[in-house]
Protein backbone atom coordinates (compact mmCIF):
# COMPACT_ATOMS: atom_id res chain seq x y z
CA UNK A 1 16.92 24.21 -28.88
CA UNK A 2 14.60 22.51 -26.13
CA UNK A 3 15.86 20.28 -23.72
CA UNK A 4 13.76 17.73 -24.72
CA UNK A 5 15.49 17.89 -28.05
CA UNK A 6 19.04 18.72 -26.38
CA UNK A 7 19.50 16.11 -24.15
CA UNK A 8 20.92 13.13 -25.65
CA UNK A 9 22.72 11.69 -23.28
CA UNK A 10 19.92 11.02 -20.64
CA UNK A 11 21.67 12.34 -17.88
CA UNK A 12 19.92 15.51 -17.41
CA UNK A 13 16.39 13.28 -16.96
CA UNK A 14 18.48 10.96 -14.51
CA UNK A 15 19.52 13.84 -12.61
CA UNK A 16 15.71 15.41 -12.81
CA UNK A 17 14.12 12.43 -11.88
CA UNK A 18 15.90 11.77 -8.95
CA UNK A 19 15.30 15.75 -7.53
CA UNK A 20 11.99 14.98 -8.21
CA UNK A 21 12.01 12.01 -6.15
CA UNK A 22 13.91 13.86 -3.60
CA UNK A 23 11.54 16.94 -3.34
CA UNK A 24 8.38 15.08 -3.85
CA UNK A 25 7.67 14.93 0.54
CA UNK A 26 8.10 18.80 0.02
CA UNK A 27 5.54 19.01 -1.90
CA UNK A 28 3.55 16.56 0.14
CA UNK A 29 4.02 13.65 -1.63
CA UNK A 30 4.51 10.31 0.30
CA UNK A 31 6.36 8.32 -2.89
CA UNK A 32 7.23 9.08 -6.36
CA UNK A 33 7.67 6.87 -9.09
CA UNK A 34 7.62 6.67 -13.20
CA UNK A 35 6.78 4.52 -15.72
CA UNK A 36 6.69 4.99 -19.27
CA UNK A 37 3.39 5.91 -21.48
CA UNK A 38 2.68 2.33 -23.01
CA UNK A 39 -0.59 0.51 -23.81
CA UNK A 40 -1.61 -1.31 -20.51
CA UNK A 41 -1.82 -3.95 -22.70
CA UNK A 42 -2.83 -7.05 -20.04
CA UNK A 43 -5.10 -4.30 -18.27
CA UNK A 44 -7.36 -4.31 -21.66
CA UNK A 45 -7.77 -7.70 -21.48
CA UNK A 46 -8.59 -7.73 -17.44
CA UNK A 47 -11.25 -4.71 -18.27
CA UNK A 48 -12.98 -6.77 -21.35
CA UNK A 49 -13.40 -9.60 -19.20
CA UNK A 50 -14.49 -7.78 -16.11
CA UNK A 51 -16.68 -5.80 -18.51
CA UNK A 52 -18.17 -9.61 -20.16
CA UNK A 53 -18.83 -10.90 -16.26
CA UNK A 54 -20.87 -8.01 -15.24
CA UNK A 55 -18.72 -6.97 -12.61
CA UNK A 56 -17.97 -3.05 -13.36
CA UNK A 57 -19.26 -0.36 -10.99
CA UNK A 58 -20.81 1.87 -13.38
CA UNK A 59 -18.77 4.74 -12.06
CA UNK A 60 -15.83 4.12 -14.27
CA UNK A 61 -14.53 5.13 -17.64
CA UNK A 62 -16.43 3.45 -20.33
CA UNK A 63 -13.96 3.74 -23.07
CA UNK A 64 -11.45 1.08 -22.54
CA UNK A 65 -8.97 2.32 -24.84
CA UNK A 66 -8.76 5.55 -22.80
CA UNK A 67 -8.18 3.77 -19.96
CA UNK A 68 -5.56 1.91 -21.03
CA UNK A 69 -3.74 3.68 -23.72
CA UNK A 70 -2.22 6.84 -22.40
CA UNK A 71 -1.23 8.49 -25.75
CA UNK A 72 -5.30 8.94 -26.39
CA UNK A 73 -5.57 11.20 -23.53
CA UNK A 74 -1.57 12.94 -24.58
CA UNK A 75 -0.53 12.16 -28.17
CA UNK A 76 2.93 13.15 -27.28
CA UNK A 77 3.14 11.49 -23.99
CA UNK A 78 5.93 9.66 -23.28
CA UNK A 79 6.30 8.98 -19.31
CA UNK A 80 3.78 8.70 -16.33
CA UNK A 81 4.61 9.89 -13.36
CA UNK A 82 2.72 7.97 -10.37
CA UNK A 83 2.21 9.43 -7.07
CA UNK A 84 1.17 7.85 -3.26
CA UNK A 85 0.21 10.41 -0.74
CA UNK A 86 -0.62 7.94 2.56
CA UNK A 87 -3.72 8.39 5.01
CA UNK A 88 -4.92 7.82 8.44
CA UNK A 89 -6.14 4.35 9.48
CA UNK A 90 -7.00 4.93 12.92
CA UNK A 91 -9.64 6.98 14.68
CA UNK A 92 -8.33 8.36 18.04
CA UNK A 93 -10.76 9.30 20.57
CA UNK A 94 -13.09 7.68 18.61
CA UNK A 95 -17.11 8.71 19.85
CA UNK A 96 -19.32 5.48 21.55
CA UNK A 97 -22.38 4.03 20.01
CA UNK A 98 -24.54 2.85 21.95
CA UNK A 99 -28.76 2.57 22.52
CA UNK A 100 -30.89 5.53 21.04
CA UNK A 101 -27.21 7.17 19.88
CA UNK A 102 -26.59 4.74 17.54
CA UNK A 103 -23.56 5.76 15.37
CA UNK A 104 -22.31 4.63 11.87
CA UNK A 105 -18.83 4.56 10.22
CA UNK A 106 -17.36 6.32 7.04
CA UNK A 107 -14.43 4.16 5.30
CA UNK A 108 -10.96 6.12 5.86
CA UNK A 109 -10.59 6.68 2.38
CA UNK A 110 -13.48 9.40 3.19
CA UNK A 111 -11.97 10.86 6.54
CA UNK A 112 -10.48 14.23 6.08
CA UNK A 113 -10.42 16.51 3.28
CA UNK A 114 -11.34 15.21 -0.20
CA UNK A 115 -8.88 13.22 -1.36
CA UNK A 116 -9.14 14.25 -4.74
CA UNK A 117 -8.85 18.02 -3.61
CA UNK A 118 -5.67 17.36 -1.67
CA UNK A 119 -4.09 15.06 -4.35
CA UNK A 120 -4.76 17.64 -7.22
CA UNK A 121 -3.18 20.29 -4.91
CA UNK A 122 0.05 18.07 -4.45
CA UNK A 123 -0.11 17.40 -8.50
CA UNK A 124 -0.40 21.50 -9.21
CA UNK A 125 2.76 21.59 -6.49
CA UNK A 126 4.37 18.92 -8.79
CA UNK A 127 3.76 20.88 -12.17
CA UNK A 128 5.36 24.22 -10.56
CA UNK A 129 8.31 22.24 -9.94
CA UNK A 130 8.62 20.72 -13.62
CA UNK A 131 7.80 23.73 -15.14
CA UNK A 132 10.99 25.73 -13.29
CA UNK A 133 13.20 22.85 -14.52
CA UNK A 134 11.28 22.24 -18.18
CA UNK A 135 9.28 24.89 -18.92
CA UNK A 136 8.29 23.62 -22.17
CA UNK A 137 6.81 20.52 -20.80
CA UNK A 138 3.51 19.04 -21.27
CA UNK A 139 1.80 17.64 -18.24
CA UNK A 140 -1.79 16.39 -17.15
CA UNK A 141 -2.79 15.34 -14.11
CA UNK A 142 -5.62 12.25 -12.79
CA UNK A 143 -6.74 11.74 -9.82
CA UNK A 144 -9.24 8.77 -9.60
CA UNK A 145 -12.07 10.25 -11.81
CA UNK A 146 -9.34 10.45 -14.66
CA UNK A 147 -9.29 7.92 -17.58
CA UNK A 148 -6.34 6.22 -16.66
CA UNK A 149 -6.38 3.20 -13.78
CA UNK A 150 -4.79 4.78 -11.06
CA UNK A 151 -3.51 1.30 -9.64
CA UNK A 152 -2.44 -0.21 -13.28
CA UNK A 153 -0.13 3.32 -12.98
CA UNK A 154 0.80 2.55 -9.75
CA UNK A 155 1.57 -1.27 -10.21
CA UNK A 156 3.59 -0.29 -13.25
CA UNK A 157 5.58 2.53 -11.93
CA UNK A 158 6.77 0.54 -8.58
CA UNK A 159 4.62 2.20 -6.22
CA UNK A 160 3.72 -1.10 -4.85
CA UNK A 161 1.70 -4.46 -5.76
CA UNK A 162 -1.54 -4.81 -6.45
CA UNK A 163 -3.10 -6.75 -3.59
CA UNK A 164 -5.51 -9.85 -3.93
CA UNK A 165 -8.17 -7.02 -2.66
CA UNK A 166 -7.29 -5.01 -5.66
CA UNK A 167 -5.31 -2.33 -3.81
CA UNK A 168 -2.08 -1.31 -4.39
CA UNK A 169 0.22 -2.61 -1.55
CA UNK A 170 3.28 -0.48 -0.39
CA UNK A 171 5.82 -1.46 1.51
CA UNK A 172 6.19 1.49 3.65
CA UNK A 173 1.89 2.63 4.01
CA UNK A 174 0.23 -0.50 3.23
CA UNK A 175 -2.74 0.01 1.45
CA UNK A 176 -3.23 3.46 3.42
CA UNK A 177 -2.36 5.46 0.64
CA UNK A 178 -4.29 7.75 -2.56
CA UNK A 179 -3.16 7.63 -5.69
CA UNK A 180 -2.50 9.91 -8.83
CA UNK A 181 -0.62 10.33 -11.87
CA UNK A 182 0.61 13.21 -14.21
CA UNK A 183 1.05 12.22 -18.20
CA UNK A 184 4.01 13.93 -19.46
CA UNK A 185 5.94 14.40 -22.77
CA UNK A 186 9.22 13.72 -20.64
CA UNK A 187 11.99 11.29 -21.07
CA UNK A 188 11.91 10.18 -17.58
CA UNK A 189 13.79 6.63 -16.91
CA UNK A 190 10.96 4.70 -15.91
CA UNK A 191 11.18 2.25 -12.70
CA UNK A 192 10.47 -1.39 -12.00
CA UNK A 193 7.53 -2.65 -10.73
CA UNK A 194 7.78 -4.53 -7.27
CA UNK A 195 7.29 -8.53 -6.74
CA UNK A 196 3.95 -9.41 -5.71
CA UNK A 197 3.89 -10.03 -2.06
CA UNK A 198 0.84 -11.46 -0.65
CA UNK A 199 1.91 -14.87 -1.37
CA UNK A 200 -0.27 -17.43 0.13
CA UNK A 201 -2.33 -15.23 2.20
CA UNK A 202 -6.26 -15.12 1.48
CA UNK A 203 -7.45 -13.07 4.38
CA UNK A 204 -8.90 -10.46 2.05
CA UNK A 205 -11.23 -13.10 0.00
CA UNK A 206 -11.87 -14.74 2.71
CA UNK A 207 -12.97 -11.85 5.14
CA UNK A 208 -15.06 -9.99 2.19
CA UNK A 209 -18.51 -9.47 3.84
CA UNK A 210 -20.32 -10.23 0.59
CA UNK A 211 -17.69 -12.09 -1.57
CA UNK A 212 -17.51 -9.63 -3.93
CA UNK A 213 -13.44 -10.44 -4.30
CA UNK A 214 -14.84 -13.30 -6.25
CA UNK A 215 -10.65 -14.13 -6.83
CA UNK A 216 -7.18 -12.89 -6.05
CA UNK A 217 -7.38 -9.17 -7.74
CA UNK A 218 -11.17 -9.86 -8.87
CA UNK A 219 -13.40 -7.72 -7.81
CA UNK A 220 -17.84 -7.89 -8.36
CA UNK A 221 -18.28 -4.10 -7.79
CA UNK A 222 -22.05 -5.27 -7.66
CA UNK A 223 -21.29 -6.98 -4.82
CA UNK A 224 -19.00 -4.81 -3.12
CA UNK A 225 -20.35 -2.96 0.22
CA UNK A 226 -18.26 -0.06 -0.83
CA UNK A 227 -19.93 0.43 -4.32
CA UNK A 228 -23.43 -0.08 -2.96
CA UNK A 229 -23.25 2.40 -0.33
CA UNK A 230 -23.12 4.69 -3.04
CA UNK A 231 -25.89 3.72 -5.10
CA UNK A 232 -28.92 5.84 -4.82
CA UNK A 233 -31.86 3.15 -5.41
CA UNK A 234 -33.08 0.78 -3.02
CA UNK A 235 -30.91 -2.20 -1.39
CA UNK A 236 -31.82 -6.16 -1.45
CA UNK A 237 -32.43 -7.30 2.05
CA UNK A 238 -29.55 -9.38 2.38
CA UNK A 239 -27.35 -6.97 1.45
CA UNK A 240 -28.25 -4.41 3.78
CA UNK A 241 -27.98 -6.75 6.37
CA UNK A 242 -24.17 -7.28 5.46
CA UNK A 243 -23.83 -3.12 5.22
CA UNK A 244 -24.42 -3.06 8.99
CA UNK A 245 -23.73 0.72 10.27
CA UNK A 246 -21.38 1.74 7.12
CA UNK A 247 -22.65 5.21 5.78
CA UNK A 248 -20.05 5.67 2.80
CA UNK A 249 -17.44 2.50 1.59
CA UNK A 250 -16.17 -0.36 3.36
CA UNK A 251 -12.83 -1.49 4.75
CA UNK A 252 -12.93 -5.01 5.65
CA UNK A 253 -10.18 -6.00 2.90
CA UNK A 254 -7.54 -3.60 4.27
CA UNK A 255 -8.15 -4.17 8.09
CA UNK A 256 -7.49 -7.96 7.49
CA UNK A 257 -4.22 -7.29 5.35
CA UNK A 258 -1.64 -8.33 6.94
CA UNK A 259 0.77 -6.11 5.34
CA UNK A 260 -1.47 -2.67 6.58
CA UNK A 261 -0.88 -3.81 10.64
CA UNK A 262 0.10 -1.29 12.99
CA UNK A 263 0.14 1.05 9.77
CA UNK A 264 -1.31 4.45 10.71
CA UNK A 265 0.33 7.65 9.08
CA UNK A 266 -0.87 11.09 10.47
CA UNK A 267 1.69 13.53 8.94
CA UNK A 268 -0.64 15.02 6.52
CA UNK A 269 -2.99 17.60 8.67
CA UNK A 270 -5.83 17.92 6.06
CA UNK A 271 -6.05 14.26 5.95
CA UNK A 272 -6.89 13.78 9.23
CA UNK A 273 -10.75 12.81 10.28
CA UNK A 274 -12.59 14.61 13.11
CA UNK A 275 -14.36 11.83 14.46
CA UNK A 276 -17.92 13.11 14.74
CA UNK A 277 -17.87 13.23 10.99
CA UNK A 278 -16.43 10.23 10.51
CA UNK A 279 -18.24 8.29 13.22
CA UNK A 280 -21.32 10.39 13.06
CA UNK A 281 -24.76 9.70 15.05
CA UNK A 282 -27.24 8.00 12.64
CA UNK A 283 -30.56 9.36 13.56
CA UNK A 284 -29.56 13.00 13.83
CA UNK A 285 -28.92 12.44 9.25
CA UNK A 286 -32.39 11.42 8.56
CA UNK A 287 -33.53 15.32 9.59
CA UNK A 288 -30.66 16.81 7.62
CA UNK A 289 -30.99 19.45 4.94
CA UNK A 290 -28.89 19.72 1.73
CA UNK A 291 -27.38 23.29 3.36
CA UNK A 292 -26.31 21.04 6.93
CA UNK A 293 -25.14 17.99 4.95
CA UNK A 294 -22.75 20.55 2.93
CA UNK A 295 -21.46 21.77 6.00
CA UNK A 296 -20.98 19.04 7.95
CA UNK A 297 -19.40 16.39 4.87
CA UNK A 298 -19.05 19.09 2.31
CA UNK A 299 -15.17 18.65 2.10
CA UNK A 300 -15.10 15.29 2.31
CA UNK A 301 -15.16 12.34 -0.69
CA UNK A 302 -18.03 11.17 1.10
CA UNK A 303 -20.36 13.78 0.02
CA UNK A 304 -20.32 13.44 -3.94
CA UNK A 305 -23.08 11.60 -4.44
CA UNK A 306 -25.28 14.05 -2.16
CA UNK A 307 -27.12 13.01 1.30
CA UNK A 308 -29.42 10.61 -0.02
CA UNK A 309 -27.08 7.57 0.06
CA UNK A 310 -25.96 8.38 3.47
CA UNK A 311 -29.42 8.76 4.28
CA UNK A 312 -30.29 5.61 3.41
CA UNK A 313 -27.80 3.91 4.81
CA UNK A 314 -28.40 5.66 8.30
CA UNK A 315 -31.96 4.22 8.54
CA UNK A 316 -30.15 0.58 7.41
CA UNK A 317 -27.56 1.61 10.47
CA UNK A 318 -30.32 1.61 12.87
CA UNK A 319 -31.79 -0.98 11.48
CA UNK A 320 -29.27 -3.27 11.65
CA UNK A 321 -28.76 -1.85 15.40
CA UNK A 322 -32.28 -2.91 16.32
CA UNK A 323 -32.24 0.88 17.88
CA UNK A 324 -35.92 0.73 19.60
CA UNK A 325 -35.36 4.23 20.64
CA UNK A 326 -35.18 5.60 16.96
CA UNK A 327 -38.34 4.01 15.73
CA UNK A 328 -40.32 7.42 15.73
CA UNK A 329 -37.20 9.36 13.53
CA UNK A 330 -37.82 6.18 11.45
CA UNK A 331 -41.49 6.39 11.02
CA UNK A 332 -41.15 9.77 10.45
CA UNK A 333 -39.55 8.97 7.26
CA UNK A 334 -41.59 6.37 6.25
CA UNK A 335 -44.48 8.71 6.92
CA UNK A 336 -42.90 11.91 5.45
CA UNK A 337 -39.92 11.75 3.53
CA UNK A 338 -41.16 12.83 -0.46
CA UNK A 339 -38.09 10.44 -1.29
CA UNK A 340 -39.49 6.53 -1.84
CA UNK A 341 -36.09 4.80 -1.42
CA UNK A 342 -35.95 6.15 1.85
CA UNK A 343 -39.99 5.77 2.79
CA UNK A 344 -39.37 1.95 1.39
CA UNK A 345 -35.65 1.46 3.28
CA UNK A 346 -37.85 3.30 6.69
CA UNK A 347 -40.28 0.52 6.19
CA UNK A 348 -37.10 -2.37 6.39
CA UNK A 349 -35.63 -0.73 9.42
CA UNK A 350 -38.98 -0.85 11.46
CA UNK A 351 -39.82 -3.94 10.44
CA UNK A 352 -35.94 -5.45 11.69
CA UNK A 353 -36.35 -3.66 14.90
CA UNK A 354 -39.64 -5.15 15.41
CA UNK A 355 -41.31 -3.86 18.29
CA UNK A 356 -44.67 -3.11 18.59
CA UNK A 357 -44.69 0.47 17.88
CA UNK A 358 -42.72 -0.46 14.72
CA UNK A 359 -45.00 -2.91 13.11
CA UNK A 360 -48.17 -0.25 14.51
CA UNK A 361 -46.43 2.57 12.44
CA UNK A 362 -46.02 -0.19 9.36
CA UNK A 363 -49.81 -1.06 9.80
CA UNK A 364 -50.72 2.61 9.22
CA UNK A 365 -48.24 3.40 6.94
CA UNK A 366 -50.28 0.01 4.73
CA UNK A 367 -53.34 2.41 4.42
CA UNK A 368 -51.98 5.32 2.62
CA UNK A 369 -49.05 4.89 1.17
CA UNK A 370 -49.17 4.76 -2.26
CA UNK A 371 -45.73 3.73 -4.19
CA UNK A 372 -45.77 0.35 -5.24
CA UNK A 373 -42.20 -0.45 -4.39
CA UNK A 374 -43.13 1.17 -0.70
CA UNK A 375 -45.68 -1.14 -0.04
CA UNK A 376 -44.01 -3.90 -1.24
CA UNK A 377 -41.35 -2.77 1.37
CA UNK A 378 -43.73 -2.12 4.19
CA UNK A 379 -45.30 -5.57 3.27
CA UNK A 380 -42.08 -7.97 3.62
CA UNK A 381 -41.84 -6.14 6.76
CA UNK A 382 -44.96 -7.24 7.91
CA UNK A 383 -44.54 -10.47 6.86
CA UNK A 384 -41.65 -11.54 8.22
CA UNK A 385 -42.50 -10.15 11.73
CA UNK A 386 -45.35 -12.72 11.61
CA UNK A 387 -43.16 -15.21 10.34
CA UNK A 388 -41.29 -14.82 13.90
């Protein structure tokens, strides 16, 4: 007989659980904690509502019910098991900007390795470790791109609160921290989730660039700096005014949190950023090719949608810098590039810099260019220079 069947007394998954806690920084794991395999009933509802207002990314999973009924994605499933692995918030020795070496900023969830390549190594750890104790047991793991809410896991299983900036709060990292889960067929005793602790504090909401956290754990992903700096297709004005230098994410909502201060863990090597990658120079990424991009953010999260976001949001960088000195890289974008997003966002950035050799390259970019949303770019430009 199995000892899923055997056990009867629950003290074998007592004792298992708590080795697995006790292992789980062995296997690189920061915190471990379980909950069972129930509908996330009050999630549903959240996800409907979000879905009514508009306010989903795009990037998620559209089946609700997969999201928040884990027996869809395991029909024997029975217990979640919820991991935190925590992550640098610091940059040391941190590279300059300043005039014609403008430089822009990748959110720390993107420093390092790929977070979903280090997590699904820690999860495979995880499953060697079951599987010499169970051997019969049934396990899948998520990490972010996985049908499940990693934070409605999270919340659930104790690994902290979910914050009025819609990250999960721990004690000991802050917000500092990935998450993942494994779906098991296991018995595990599941644990309780922690009191909310933000309390009063609004620093989040009230620091949002945009005001995408339109309310305490509501989130406009249309709205949200991180979400747009992933979008391929061109950017309103006003928003890329807000992006500023921010190549990939934004991390606004966690600086400001109270409960992340003087938070900065470092004792995961592969985690760490080098900080020409993640504080890179801006005009040296409108010249680079798919093979250089791959090299240079290849093993980072930032990289997944390719270089044309990052692109993009380099020439809003320097616009947003006013960098003078880059207005020829620029124009040689707006001139050249076969992409129009970046010909039209080219035609922004010269026209916010505003010198004279910007608005000369605009004027003769006017006479041949010949995609409607371009022009209409290259036009605004114009027109709100002699607005000035």
């Amino acid at each position: 007989m199995s000892k899923l069947n055997m056990q009867t007394d629950n003290l074998f998954w007592i004792r298992l659980k708590d080795e697995m806690i006790a292992a789980a920084p062995s296997l690189g794991i920061d915190k471990l904690r379980i909950t069972t395999a129930d509908t996330f009933a009050e999630l549903k509802e959240r996800l409907v509502r979000h879905r009514e207002l508009g306010h989903e990314s795009g990037f998620e999973e559209p089946d609700l019910d997969l999201r928040t009924e884990p027996k869809l994605s395991m029909p024997e499933a029975r217990s979640i098991i919820a991991i935190a692995v925590a992550y640098p918030s610091k940059l040391k020795n941190a590279p300059v900007s300043e005039p014609g070496k403008r430089r822009g900023i990748l959110s720390r969830s993107a420093w390092g390795e790929d977070y979903h390549q280090a997590l699904r190594r820690r999860l495979a750890k995880l499953t060697e470790w079951i599987h010499e104790r169970v051997p019969e047991a049934k396990l899948m793991s998520m990490v972010d791109t996985g049908s499940l809410s990693d934070r409605a896991v999270a919340e659930r299983a104790g690994i902290g609160w979910s914050g009025k900036n819609c990250s999960i709060l721990t004690p000991e990292y802050g917000s500092w921290v990935y998450l993942g889960e494994m779906i098991t067929d296991l018995p595990l005793p599941p644990d309780r989730s922690l009191v909310e602790g933000c309390g009063d504090c609004t620093l989040c909401i009230d620091a949002c660039p945009t005001g995408a956290l339109v309310g305490p754990g509501q989130l406009n992903a249309q709205k949200c700096i991180s979400f747009v700096t992933q979008t391929k297709g061109i950017v309103e004005d006003e928003m890329m005014v807000k992006i500023g230098n921010r190549l990939y994410g934004c991390d606004t909502c966690q600086i400001v949190c109270p409960v992340n201060r003087k938070i900065d863990m470092r004792h995961h090597a592969e985690l760490l950023p080098d900080p020409e990658v993640a504080k890179p120079l801006l005009r040296p990424l409108l010249k680079m090719g798919n093979r250089e991009f791959r090299e240079t953010f290849g093993a980072g999260s930032a990289s997944w949608r390719g270089r044309k976001p990052i692109q993009r949001n380099a020439l809003i960088g320097l616009g947003n810098f006013k960098d003078s000195e880059s207005v020829p890289d620029i124009a040689e974008v707006m001139r050249d590039d076969p992409r129009p997003v970046l010909r039209a966002t080219a035609a922004w950035a010269l026209g916010r810099i505003g010198t004279s050799e910007a608005i000369d390259h605009l004027l003769k970019a006017r006479e041949t260019e010949k995609d409607d949303e371009t022009l209409s770019a290259i036009d605004k430009a114009l027109a709100a220079h002699a607005a000035i």
